[in-house]
C-alpha atoms as a PDB file:
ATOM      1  CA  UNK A   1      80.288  75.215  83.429  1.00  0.00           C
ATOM      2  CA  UNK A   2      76.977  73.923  84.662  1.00  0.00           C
ATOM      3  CA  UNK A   3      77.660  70.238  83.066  1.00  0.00           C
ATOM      4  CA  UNK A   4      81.057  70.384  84.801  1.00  0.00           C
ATOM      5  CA  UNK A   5      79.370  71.199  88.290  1.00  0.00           C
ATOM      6  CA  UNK A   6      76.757  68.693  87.833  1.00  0.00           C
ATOM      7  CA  UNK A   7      79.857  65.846  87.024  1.00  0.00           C
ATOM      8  CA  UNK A   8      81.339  67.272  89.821  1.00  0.00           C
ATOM      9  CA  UNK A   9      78.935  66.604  92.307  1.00  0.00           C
ATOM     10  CA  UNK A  10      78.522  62.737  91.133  1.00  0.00           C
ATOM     11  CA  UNK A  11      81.631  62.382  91.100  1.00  0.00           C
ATOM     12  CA  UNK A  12      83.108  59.222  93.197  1.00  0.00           C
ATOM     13  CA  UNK A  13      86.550  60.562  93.030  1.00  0.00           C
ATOM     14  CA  UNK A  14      87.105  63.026  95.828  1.00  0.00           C
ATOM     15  CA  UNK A  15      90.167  65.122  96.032  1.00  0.00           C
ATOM     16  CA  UNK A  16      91.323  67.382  98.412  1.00  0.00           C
ATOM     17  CA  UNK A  17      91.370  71.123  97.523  1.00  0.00           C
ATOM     18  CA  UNK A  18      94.787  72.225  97.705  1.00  0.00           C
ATOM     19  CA  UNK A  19      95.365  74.453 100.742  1.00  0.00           C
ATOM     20  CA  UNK A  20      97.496  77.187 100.738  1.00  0.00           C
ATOM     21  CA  UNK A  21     100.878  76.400 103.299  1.00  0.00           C
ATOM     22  CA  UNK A  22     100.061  78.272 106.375  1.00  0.00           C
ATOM     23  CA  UNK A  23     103.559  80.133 107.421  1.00  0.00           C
ATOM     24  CA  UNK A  24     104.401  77.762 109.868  1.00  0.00           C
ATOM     25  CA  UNK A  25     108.193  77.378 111.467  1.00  0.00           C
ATOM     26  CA  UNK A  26     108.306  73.693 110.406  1.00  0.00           C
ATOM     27  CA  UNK A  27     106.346  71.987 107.537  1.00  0.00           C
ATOM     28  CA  UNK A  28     103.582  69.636 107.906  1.00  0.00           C
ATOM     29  CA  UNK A  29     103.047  66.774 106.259  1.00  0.00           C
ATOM     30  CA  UNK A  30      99.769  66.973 104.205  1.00  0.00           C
ATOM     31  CA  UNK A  31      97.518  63.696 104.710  1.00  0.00           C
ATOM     32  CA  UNK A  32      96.994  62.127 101.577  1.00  0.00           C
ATOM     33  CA  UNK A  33      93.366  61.513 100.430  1.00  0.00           C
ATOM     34  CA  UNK A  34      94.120  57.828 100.846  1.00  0.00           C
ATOM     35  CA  UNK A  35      96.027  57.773 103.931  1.00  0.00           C
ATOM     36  CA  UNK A  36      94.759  55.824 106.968  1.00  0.00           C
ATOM     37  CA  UNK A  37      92.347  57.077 109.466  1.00  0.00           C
ATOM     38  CA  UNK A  38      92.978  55.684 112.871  1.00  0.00           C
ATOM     39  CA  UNK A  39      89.604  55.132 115.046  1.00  0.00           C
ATOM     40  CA  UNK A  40      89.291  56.334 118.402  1.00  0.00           C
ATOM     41  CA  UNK A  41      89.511  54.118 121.351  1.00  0.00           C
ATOM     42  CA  UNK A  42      86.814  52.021 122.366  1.00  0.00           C
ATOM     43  CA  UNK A  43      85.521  53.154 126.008  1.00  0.00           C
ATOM     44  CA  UNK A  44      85.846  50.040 127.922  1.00  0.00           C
ATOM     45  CA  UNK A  45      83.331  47.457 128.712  1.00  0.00           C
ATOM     46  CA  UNK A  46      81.644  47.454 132.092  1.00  0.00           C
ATOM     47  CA  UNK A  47      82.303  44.894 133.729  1.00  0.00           C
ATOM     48  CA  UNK A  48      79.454  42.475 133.379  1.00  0.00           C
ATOM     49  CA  UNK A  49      77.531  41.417 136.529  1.00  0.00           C
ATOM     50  CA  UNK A  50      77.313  37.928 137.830  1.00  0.00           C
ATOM     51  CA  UNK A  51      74.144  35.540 137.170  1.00  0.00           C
ATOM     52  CA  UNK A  52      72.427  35.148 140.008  1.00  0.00           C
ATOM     53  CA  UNK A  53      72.397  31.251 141.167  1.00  0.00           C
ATOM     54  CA  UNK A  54      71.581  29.400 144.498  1.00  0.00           C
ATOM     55  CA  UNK A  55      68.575  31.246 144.220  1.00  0.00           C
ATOM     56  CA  UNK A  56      69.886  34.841 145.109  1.00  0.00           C
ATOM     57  CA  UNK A  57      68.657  37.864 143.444  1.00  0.00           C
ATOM     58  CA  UNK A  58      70.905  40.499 141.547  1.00  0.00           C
ATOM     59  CA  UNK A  59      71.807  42.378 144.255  1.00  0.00           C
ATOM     60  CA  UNK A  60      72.120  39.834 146.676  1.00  0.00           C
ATOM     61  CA  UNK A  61      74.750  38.829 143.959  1.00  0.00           C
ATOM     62  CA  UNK A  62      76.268  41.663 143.525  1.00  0.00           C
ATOM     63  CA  UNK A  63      77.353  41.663 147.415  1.00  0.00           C
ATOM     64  CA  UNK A  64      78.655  38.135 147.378  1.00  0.00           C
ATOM     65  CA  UNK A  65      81.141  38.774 144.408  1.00  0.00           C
ATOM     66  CA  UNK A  66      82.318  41.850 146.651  1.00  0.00           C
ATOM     67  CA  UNK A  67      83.011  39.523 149.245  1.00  0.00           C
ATOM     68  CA  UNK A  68      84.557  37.086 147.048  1.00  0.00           C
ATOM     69  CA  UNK A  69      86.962  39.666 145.140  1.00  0.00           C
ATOM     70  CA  UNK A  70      87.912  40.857 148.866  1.00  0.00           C
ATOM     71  CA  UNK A  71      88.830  37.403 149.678  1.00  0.00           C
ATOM     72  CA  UNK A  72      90.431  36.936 146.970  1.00  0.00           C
ATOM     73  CA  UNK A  73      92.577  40.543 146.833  1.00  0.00           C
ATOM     74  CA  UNK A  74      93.732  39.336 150.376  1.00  0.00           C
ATOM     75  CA  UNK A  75      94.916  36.062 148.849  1.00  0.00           C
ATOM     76  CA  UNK A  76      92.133  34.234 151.079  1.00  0.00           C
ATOM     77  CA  UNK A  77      91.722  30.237 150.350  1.00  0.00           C
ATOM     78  CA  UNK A  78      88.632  29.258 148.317  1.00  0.00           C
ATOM     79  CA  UNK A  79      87.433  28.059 151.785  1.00  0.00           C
ATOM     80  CA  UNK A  80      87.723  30.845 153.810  1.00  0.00           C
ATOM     81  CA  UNK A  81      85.186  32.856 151.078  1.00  0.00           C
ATOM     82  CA  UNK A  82      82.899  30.343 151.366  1.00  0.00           C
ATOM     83  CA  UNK A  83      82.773  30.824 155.166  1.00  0.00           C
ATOM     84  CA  UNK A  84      82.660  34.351 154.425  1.00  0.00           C
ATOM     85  CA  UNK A  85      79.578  34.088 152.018  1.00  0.00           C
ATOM     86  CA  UNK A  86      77.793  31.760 154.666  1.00  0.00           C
ATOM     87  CA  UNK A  87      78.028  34.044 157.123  1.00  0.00           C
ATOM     88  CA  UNK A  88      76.838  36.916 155.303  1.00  0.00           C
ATOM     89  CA  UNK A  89      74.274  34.693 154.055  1.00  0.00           C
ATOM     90  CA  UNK A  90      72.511  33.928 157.697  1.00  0.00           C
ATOM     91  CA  UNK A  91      73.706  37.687 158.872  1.00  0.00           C
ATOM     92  CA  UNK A  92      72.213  39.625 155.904  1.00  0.00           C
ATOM     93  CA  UNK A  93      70.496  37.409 153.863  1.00  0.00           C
ATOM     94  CA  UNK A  94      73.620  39.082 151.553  1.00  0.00           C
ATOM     95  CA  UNK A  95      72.030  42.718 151.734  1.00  0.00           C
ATOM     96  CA  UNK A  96      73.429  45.215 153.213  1.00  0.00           C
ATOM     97  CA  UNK A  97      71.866  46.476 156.370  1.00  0.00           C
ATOM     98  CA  UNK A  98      71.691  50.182 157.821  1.00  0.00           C
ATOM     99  CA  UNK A  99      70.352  50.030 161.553  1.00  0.00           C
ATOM    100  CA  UNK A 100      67.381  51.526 162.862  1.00  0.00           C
ATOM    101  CA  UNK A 101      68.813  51.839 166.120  1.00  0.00           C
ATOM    102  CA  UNK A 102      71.616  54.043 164.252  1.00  0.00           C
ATOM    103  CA  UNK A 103      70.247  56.975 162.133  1.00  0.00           C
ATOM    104  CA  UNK A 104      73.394  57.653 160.537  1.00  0.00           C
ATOM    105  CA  UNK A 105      73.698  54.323 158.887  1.00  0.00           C
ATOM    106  CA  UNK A 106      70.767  55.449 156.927  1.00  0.00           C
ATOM    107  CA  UNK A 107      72.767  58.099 154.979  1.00  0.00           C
ATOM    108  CA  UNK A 108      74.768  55.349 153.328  1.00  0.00           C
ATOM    109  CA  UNK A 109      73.627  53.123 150.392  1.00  0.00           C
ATOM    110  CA  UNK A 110      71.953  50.408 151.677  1.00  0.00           C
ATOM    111  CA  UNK A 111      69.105  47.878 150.746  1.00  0.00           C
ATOM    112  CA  UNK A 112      67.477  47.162 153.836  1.00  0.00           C
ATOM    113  CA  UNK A 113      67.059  48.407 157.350  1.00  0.00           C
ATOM    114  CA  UNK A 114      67.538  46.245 160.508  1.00  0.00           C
ATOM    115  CA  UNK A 115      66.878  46.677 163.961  1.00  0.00           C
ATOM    116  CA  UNK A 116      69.174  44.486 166.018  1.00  0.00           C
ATOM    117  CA  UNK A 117      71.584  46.562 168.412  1.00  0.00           C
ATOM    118  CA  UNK A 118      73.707  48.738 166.820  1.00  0.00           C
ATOM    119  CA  UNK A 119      74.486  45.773 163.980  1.00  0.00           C
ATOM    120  CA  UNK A 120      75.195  47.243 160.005  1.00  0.00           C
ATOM    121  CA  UNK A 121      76.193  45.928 156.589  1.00  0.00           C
ATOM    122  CA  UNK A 122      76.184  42.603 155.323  1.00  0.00           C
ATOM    123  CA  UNK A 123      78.038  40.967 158.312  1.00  0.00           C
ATOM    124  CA  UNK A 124      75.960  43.027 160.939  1.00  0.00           C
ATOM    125  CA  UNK A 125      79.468  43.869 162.484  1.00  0.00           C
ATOM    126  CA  UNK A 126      78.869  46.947 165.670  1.00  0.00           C
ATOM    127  CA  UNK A 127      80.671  50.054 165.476  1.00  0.00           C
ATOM    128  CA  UNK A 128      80.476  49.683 169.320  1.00  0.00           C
ATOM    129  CA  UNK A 129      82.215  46.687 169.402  1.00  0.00           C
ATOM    130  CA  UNK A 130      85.152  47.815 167.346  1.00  0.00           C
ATOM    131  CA  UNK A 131      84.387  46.832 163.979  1.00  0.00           C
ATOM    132  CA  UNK A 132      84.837  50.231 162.579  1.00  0.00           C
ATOM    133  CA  UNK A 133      82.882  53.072 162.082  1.00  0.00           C
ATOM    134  CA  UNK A 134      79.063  53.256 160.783  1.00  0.00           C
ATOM    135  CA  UNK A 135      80.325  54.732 157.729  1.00  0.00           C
ATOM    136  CA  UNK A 136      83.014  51.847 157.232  1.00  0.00           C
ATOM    137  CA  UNK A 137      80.944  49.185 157.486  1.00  0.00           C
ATOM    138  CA  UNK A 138      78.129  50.689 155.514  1.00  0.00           C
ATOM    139  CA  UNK A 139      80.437  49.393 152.644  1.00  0.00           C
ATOM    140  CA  UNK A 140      80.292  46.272 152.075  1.00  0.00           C
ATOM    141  CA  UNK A 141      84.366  45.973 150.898  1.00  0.00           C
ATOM    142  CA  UNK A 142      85.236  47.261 153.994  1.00  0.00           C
ATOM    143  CA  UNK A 143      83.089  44.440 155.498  1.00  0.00           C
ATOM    144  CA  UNK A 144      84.296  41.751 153.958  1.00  0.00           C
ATOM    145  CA  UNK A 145      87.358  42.846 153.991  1.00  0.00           C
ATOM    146  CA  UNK A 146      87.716  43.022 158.461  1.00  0.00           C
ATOM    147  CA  UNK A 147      85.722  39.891 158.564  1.00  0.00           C
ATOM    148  CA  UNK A 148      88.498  38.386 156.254  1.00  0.00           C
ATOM    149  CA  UNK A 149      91.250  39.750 158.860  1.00  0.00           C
ATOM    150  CA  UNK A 150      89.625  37.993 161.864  1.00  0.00           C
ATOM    151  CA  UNK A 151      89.368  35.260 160.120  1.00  0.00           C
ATOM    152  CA  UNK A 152      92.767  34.888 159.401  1.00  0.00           C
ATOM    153  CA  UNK A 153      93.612  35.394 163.117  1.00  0.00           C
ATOM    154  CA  UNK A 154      91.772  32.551 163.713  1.00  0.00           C
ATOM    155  CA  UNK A 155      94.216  29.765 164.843  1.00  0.00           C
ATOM    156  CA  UNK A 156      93.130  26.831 162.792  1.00  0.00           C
ATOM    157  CA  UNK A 157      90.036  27.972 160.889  1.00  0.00           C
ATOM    158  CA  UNK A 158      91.048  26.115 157.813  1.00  0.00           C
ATOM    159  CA  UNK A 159      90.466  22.680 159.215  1.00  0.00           C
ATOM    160  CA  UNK A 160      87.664  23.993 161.509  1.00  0.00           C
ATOM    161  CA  UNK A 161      83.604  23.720 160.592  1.00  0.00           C
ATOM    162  CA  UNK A 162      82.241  26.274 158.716  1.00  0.00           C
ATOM    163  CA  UNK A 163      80.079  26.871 161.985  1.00  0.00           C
ATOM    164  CA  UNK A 164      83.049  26.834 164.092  1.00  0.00           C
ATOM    165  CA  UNK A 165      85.568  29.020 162.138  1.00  0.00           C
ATOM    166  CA  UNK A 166      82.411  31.630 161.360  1.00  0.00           C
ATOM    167  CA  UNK A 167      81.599  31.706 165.023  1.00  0.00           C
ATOM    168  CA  UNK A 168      84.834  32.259 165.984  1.00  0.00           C
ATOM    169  CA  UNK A 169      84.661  35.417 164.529  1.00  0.00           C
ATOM    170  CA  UNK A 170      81.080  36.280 164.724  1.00  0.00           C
ATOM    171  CA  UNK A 171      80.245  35.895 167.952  1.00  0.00           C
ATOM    172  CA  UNK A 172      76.601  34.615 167.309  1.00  0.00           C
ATOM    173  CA  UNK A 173      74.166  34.002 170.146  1.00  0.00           C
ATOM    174  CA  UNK A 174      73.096  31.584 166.988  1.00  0.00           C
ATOM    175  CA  UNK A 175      75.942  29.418 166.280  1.00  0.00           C
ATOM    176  CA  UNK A 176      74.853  26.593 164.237  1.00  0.00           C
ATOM    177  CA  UNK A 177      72.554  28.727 162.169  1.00  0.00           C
ATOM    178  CA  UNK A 178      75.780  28.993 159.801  1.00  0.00           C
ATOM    179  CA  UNK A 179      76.214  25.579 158.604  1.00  0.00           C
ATOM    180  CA  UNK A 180      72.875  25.724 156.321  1.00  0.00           C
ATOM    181  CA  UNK A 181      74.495  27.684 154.427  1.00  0.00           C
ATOM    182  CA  UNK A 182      77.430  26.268 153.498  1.00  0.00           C
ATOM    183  CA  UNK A 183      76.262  23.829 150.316  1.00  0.00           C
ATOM    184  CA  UNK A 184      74.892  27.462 148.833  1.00  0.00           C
ATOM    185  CA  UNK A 185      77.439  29.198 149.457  1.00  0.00           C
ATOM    186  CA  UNK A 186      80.079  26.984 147.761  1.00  0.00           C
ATOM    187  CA  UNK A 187      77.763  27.322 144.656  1.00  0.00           C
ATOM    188  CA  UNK A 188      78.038  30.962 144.744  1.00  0.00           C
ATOM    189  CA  UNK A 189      82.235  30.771 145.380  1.00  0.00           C
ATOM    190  CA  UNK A 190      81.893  28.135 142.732  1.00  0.00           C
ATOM    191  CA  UNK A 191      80.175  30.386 140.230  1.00  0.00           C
ATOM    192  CA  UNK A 192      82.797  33.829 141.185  1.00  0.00           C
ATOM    193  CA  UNK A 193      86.239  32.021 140.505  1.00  0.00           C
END
């Protein structure tokens, strides 16, 4: 008995004990020892994040392909996201701002603090002028995404400047300070589509 325990347990043939039927109303199929074991799903990949280029750090990065995938959800030409990442460029540096002149945009994520007016977020749009609320444009989709729409109001803005069709939104008491950014930003679009 001990010799057949001790072949036993070297044994490379395993086979199942047999297993009493449970009383069951309908019979199940016993899995044979050679039957097919089917994997669980793989969890899905995270989405990798884009390189940085044009000299931008991760996070300054990470906010320009926001803007880009906005523009591009609202079926936006490839030149109106370049104006978009231009302006957010020279209004953010592409980081997104909470206000030290509003408190509450300090509650939000954010990834630096600014002190001009009432201006937020990576287009330093004001709540007081309509924009939205703090907490809207605290997030940078939400940005993008009402800089997009008065852009697109913008009789004209594809055949305008970059300066032009930016300030026509904007509003800037710094108009041409947009245009410098326009052979960086078309790297960036360039590199997110």
């Amino acid at each position: 008995a001990a010799l057949a325990d001790e072949r036993a347990s070297r044994s490379m043939e395993r086979i199942a004990p047999s297993v009493p039927a449970s009383p069951s109303p309908s019979p199940t199929a016993t899995p044979s020892p050679t039957a097919t074991v089917k994997k669980a799903p793989k969890k899905p990949k995270k989405p990798t994040r884009p390189r940085p280029v044009a000299g931008l750090t991760q996070a300054q990065m990470d906010n320009a392909k926001i803007i880009v995938d906005v523009g591009r959800q609202l079926h936006v030409p490839k030149r109106g996201l370049i104006i978009a990442v231009a302006t957010a460029m020279q209004e953010s540096n592409l980081y997104n701002y909470a206000s030290g002149v509003l408190p509450e945009s300090e509650n939000y994520p954010h990834q630096a603090i600014g002190w001009d007016h009432d201006s937020v977020g990576l287009f330093q749009q004001r709540p007081s002028s309509g924009w939205g609320t703090v907490r809207d444009l605290m997030r940078p989709a939400y940005a993008a995404k009402v800089f997009y729409l008065a852009l697109l109001e913008v009789p004209g803005w594809q055949d305008m400047a970059l300066t032009y069709a930016a300030q026509s939104v904007q509003i800037s008491a710094f108009p041409d300070a947009y245009a410098q950014h326009e052979e960086r930003a078309t790297t960036v679009v360039e590199a997110l589509t």
